[in-house]
Protein backbone atom coordinates (compact mmCIF):
# COMPACT_ATOMS: atom_id res chain seq x y z
CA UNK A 1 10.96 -11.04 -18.89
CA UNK A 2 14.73 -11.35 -19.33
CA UNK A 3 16.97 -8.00 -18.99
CA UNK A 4 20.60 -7.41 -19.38
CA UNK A 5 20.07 -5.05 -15.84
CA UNK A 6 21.48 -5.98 -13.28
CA UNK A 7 19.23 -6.93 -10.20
CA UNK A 8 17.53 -3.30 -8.37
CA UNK A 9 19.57 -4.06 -4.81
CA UNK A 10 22.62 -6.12 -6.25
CA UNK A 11 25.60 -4.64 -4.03
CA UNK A 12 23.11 -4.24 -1.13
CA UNK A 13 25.13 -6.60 1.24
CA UNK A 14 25.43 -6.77 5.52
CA UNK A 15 28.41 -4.44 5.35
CA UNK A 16 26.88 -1.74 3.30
CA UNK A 17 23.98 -2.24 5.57
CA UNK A 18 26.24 -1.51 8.90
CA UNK A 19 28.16 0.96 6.95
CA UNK A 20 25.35 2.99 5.72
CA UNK A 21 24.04 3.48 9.82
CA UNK A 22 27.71 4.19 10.53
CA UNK A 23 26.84 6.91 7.86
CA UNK A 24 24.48 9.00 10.33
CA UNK A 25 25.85 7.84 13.32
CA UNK A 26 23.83 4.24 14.20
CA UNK A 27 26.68 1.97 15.13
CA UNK A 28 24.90 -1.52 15.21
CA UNK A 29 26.54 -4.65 16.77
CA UNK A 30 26.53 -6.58 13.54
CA UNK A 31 23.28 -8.46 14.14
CA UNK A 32 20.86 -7.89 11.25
CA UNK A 33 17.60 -9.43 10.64
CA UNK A 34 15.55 -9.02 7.06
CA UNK A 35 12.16 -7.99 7.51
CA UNK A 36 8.94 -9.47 5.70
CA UNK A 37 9.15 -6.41 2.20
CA UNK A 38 9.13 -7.16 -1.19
CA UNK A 39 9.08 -3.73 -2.39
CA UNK A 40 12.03 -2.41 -0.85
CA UNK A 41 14.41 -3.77 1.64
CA UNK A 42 14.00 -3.57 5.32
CA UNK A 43 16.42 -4.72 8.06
CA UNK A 44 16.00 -4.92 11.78
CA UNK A 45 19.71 -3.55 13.11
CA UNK A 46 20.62 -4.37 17.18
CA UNK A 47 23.04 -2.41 18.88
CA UNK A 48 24.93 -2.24 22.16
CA UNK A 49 24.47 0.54 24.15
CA UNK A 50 20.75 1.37 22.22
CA UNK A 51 17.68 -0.35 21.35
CA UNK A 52 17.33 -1.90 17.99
CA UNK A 53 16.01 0.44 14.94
CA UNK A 54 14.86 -0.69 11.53
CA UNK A 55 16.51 0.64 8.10
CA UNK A 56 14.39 1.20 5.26
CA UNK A 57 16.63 1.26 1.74
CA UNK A 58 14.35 2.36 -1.17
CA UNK A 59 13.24 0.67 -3.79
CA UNK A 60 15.70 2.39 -6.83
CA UNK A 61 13.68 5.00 -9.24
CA UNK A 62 10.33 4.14 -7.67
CA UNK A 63 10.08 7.47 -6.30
CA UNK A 64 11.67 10.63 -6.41
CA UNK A 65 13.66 11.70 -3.74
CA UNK A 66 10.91 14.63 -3.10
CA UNK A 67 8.37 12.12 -3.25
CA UNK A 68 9.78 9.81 -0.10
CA UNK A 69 10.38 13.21 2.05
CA UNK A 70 6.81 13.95 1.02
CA UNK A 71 5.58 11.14 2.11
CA UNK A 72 8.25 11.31 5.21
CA UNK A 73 6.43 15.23 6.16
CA UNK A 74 2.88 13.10 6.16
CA UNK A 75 4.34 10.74 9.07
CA UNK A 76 5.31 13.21 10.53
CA UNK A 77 2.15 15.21 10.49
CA UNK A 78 0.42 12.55 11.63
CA UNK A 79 3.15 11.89 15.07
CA UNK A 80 2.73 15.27 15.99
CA UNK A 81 -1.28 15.08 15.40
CA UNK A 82 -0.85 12.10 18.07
CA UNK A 83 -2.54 9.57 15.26
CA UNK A 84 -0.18 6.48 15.95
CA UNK A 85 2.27 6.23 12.73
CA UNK A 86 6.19 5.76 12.87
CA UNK A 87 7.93 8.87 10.99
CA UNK A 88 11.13 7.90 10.09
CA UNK A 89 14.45 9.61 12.66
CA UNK A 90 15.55 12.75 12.20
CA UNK A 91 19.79 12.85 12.32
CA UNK A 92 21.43 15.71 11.09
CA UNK A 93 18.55 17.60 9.98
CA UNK A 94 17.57 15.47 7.52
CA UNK A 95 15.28 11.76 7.37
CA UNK A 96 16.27 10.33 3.75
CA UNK A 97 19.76 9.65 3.13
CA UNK A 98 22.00 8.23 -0.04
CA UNK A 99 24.85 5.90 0.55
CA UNK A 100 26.28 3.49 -1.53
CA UNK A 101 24.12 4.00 -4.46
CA UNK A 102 21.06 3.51 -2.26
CA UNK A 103 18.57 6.03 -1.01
CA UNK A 104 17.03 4.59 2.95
CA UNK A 105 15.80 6.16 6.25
CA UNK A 106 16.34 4.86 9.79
CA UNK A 107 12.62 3.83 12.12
CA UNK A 108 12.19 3.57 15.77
CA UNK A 109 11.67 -0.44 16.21
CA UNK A 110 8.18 -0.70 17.28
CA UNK A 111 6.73 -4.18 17.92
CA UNK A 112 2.97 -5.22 17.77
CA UNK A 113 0.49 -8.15 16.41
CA UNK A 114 -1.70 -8.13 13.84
CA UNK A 115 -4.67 -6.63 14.79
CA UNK A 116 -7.82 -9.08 14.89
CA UNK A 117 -10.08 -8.11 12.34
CA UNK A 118 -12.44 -10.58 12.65
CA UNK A 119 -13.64 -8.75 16.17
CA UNK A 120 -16.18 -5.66 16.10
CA UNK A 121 -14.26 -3.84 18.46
CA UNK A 122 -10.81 -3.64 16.97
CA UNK A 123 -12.71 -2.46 13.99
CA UNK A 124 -14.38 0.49 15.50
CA UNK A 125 -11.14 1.33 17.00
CA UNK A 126 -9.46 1.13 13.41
CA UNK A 127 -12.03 3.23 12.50
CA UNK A 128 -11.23 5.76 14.91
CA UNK A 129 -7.79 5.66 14.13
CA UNK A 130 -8.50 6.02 10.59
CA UNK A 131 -10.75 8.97 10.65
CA UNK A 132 -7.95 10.82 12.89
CA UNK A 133 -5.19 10.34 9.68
CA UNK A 134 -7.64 11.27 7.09
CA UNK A 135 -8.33 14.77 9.06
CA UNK A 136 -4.90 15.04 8.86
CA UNK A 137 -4.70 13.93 5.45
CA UNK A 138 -7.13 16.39 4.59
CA UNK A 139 -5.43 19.59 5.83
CA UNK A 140 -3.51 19.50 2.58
CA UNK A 141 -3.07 17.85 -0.86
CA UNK A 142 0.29 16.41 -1.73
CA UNK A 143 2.60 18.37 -3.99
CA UNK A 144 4.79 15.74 -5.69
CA UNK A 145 3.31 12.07 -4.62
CA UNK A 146 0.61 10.84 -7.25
CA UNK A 147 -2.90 9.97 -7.10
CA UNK A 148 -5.12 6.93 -6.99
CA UNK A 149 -6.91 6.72 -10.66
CA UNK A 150 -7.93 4.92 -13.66
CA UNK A 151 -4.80 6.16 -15.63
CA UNK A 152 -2.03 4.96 -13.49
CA UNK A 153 -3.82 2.02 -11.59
CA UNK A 154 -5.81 0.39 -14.52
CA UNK A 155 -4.90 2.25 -17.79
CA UNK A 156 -0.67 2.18 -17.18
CA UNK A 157 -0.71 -1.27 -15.88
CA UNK A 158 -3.33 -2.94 -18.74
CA UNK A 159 0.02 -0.99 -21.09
CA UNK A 160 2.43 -2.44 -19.48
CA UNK A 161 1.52 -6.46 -19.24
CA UNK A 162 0.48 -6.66 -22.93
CA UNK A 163 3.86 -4.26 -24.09
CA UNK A 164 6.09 -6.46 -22.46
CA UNK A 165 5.23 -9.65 -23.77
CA UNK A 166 4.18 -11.02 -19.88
CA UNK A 167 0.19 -12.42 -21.73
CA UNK A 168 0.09 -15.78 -23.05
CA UNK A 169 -0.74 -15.53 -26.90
CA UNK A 170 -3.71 -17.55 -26.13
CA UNK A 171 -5.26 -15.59 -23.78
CA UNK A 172 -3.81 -12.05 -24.82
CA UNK A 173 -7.46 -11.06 -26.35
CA UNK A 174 -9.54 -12.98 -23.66
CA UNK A 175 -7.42 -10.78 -20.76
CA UNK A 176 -7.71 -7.43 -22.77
CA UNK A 177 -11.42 -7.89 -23.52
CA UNK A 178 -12.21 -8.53 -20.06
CA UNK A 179 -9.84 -5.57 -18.73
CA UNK A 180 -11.01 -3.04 -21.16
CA UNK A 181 -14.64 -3.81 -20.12
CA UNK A 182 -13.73 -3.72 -16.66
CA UNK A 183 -11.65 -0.45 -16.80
CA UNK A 184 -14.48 1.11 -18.52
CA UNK A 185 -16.86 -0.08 -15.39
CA UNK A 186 -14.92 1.51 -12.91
CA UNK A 187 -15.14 4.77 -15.03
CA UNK A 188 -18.72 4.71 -15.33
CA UNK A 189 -18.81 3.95 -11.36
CA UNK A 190 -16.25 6.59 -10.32
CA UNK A 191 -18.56 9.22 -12.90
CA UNK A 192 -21.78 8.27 -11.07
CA UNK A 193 -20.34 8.75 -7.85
CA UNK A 194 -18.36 12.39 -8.16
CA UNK A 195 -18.03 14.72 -6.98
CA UNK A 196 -16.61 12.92 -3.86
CA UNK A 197 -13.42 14.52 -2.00
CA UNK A 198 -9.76 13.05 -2.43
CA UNK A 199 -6.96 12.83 0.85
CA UNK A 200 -3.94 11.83 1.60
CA UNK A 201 -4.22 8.54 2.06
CA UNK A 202 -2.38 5.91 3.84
CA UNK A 203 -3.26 4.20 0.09
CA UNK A 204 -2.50 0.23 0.93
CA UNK A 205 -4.14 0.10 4.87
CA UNK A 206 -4.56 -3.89 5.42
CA UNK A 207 -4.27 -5.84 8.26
CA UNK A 208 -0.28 -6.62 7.72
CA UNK A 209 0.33 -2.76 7.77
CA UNK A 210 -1.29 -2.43 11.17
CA UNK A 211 0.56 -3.33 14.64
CA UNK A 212 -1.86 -4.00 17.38
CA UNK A 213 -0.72 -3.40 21.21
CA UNK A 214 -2.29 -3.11 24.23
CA UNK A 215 -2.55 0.13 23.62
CA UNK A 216 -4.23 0.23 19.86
CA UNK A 217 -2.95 0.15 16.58
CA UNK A 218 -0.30 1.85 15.03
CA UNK A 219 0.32 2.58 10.82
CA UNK A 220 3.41 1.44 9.27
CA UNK A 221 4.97 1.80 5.75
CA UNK A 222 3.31 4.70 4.32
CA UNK A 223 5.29 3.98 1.36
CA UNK A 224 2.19 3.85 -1.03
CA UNK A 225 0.83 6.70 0.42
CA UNK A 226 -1.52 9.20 -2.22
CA UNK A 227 -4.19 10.95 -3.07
CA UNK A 228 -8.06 9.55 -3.06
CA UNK A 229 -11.02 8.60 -1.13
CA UNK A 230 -11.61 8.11 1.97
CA UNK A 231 -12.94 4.63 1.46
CA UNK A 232 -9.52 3.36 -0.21
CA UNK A 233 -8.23 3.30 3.73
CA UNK A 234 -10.90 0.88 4.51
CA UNK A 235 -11.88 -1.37 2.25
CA UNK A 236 -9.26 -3.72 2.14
CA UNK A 237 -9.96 -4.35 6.10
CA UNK A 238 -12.90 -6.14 4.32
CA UNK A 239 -13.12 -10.05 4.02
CA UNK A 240 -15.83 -12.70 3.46
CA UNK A 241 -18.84 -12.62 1.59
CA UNK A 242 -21.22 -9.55 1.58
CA UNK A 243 -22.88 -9.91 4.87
CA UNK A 244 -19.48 -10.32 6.45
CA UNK A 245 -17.95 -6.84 5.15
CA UNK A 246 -21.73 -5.25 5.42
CA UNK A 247 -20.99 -5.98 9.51
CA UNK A 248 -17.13 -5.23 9.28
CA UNK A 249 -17.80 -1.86 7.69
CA UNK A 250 -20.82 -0.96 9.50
CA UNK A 251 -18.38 -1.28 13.02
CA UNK A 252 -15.05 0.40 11.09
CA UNK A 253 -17.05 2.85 10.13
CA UNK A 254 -19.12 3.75 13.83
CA UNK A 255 -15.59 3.87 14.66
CA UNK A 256 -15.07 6.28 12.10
CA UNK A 257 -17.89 8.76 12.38
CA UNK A 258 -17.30 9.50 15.97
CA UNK A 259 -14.28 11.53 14.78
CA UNK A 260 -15.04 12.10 11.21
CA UNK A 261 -18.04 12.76 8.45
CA UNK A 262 -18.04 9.89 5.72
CA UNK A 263 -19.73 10.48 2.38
CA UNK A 264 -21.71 7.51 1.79
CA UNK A 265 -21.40 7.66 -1.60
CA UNK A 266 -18.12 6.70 -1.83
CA UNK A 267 -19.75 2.87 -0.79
CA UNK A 268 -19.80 2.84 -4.65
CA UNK A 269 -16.44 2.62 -5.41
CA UNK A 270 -15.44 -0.04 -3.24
CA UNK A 271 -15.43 -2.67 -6.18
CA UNK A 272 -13.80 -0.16 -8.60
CA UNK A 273 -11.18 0.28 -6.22
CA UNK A 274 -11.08 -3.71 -5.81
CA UNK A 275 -10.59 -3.72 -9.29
CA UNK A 276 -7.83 -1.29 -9.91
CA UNK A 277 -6.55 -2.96 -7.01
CA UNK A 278 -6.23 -6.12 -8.63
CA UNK A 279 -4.86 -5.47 -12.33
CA UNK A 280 -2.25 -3.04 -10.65
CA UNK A 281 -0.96 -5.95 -9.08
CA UNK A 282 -0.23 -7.99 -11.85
CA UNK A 283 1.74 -5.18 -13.56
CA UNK A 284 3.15 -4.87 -10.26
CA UNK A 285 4.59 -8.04 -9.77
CA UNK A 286 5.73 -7.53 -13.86
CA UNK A 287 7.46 -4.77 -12.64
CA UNK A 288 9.61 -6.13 -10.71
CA UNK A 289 10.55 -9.31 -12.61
CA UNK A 290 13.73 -8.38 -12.61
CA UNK A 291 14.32 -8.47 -9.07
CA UNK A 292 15.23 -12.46 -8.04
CA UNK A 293 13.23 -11.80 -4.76
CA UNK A 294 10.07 -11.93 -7.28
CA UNK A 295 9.96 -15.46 -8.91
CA UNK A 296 11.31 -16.65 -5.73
CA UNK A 297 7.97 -15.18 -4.12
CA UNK A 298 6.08 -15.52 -6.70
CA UNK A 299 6.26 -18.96 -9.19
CA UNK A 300 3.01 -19.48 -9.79
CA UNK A 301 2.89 -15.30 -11.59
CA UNK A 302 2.85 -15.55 -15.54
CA UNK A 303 1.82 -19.20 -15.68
CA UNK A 304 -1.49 -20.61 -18.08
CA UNK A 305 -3.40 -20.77 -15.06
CA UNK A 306 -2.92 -17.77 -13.56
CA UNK A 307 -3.81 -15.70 -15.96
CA UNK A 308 -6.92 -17.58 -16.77
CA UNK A 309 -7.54 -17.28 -13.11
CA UNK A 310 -7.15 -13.73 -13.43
CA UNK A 311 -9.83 -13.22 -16.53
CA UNK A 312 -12.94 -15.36 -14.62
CA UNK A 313 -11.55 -12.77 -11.29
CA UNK A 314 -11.94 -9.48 -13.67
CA UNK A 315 -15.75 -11.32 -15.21
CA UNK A 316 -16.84 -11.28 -11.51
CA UNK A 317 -15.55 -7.86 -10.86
CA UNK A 318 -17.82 -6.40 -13.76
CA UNK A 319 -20.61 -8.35 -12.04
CA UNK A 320 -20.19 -6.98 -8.94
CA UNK A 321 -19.76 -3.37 -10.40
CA UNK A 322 -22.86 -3.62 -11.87
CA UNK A 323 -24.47 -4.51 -7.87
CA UNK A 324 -25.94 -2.30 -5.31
CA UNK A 325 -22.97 -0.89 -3.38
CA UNK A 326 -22.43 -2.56 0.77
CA UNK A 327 -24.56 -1.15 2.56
CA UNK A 328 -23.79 -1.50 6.69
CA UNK A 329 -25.93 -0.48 8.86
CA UNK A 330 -26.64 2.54 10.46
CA UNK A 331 -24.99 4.25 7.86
C-alpha cells in the first residue's frame, strides 16, 4: 500500500557498506557482491591481504537489538557444540554493531551447494545434523526472541492483510471465511496433539538455508530462529505428494533418532504448521511493501488471481488437517 516512509535501507549505499567494515576494522578492497536476501541485506566483501567475509545489515525494527544477540548466543552455542552453523565474528568484544543508522554483523564466507534432497542419504545426514541443534536448542528457552504460534503466525497476519486494505473487496469475505476456518483447524490440531515440548529452533530450515560440502551440511541465517517443535525444523525438507515425504521423513528422521528421541505426535502438526506457514507469508510479503526490493520480487503478490489462488490453497489445507498425519516408516 502507498506510505509517505521512506524505503527501510534507503541510504544503504557501497560506501556505507565499506565504511561500516572500516568501522570494526574489515578493510575490503572495494569489491562487493549482493547476496540472494530479501529480508535484510547481505553483501559478500573481498579484501587484500584476507579472505572474503559476508556483512549482514538488519532488517530496521524487525528485531530488537537483544533479540539478534540472542539469536547471535544460539550460533554460537551451536559452533562450540561442533553442530555446523556460522556465528557471526567477534571484534571488539562485541558481534552486532550500529553504523550509519543501520544495525549488521560481519560472517566468515563459507561456500557450499544445495544439498540434494531428493537422495535418502543426505536426508539421514540432515537428520543427524538436525537432532544435534535441537539438543542444543533444548538446553534452554530463549529469553527475548518469540515463539512459533497461532497468535503471531495466523491470528497477527489474518489482522494485518484485511486492516491494511491489501484483500480485494470481492474476495475479502471468501479469504476471511476460509482463514478463520483454517486458523481454527490448526487450533483444534495443535490441542489434540499437546502436550508436546517447544526448542529453539532454527524456525525456517529449507533446502536454500543449507550448504552442502564434502564434508556435510552446514546452517545459515538463523535469523528466524524461535521457539517450537521439533518437527518445524523438518518439515519443510518435505516435497511431493504423500508417499514422497512419507519416504523423505522416514530417512530425515533415522537420521534423527540416532542422536535424538522424536515425539511422534508432533507428525500431527505438520499441516498446521504448513498452514501458518503459508498465511504468514502473505502478511509477510504485505509487510514489506514498502521496500522496492518487494514488487520488484514479487508482481504477481496482491493481484485477483493470487488471492483466489490463495483461498482454493487454504480449502485444501483444512482438508488435509482433517487427514491422518504422515506416517514414515519405522517410526
Amino acid at each position: 500500500m502507498p506510505t509517505d516512509r521512506p524505503p527501510p535501507f534507503s541510504g544503504l549505499t557501497p560506501d556505507l557498506v565499506l565504511d561500516a567494515l572500516d568501522a570494526v576494522g574489515i578493510r575490503g578492497d572495494g569489491r562487493l557482491l549482493a547476496l540472494n536476501s530479501f529480508e535484510n541485506r547481505v553483501y559478500q566483501a573481498w579484501r587484500d591481504d584476507a579472505p572474503p567475509v559476508v556483512v549482514k545489515f538488519y532488517r530496521p525494527a524487525r528485531w530488537s537489538d537483544a533479540q539478534i544477540v540472542e539469536e547471535h548466543q544460539f550460533t554460537v552455542e551451536l559452533a562450540d557444540a561442533g553442530v555446523p552453523s556460522v556465528p557471526p565474528l567477534e571484534l571488539g568484544g562485541a558481534r552486532l554493531f550500529t553504523y550509519g543508522g543501520f544495525r549488521y554483523a560481519v560472517f566468515p564466507r563459507h561456500g557450499g551447494r544445495a544439498p540434494e534432497l531428493e537422495r535418502a542419504d543426505v536426508l539421514e545426514a540432515l537428520g543427524r545434523f538436525l537432532a544435534r541443534l535441537h539438543t542444543v536448542g533444548a538446553a534452554r528457552a530463549f529469553a527475548v526472541r518469540p515463539a512459533l504460534d497461532v497468535e503471531s503466525f495466523g491470528d497477527e497476519s489474518r489482522a494485518y492483510l484485511v486492516e491494511h486494505g491489501f484483500l480485494p473487496a470481492d474476495l475479502r469475505a471468501a479469504w476471511t471465511q476460509i482463514v478463520d476456518l483454517a486458523l481454527a483447524a490448526v487450533r483444534e490440531v495443535f490441542a489434540a496433539a499437546a502436550p508436546f515440548a517447544t526448542l529453539r529452533l532454527h524456525g525456517d530450515c529449507h533446502g536454500g538455508n543449507v550448504l552442502w560440502t564434502d564434508a556435510g551440511a552446514h546452517f545459515v541465517d538463523f535469523d528466524d530462529a524461535r521457539m517450537g517443535p521439533a518437527v518445524q525444523d523438518l518439515w519443510m525438507l518435505l516435497a511431493g505428494d504423500r508417499a514422497s515425504m512419507e519416504a523423505q521423513l522416514a530417512a530425515l528422521l533415522r537420521g534423527y533418532r540416532s542422536f535424538r528421541d522424536f515425539d511422534r505426535r508432533e507428525l500431527a502438526l505438520v499441516e498446521a504448521l504448513r498452514t501458518l506457514r503459508l498465511i504468514h507469508y502473505s502478511a509477510w510479503i504485505a509487510r514489506r511493501w514498502d521496500d522496492p526490493a518487494f514488487p520488484a520480487a514479487f508482481p504477481w503478490f496482491n493481484t485477483e488471481r493470487y488471492w483466489q489462488d490463495r483461498i482454493l490453497e487454504l480449502r485444501e489445507q483444512v482438508a488435509l488437517m482433517d487427514e491422518p498425519p504422515l506416517a514414515p516408516a519405522d517410526v
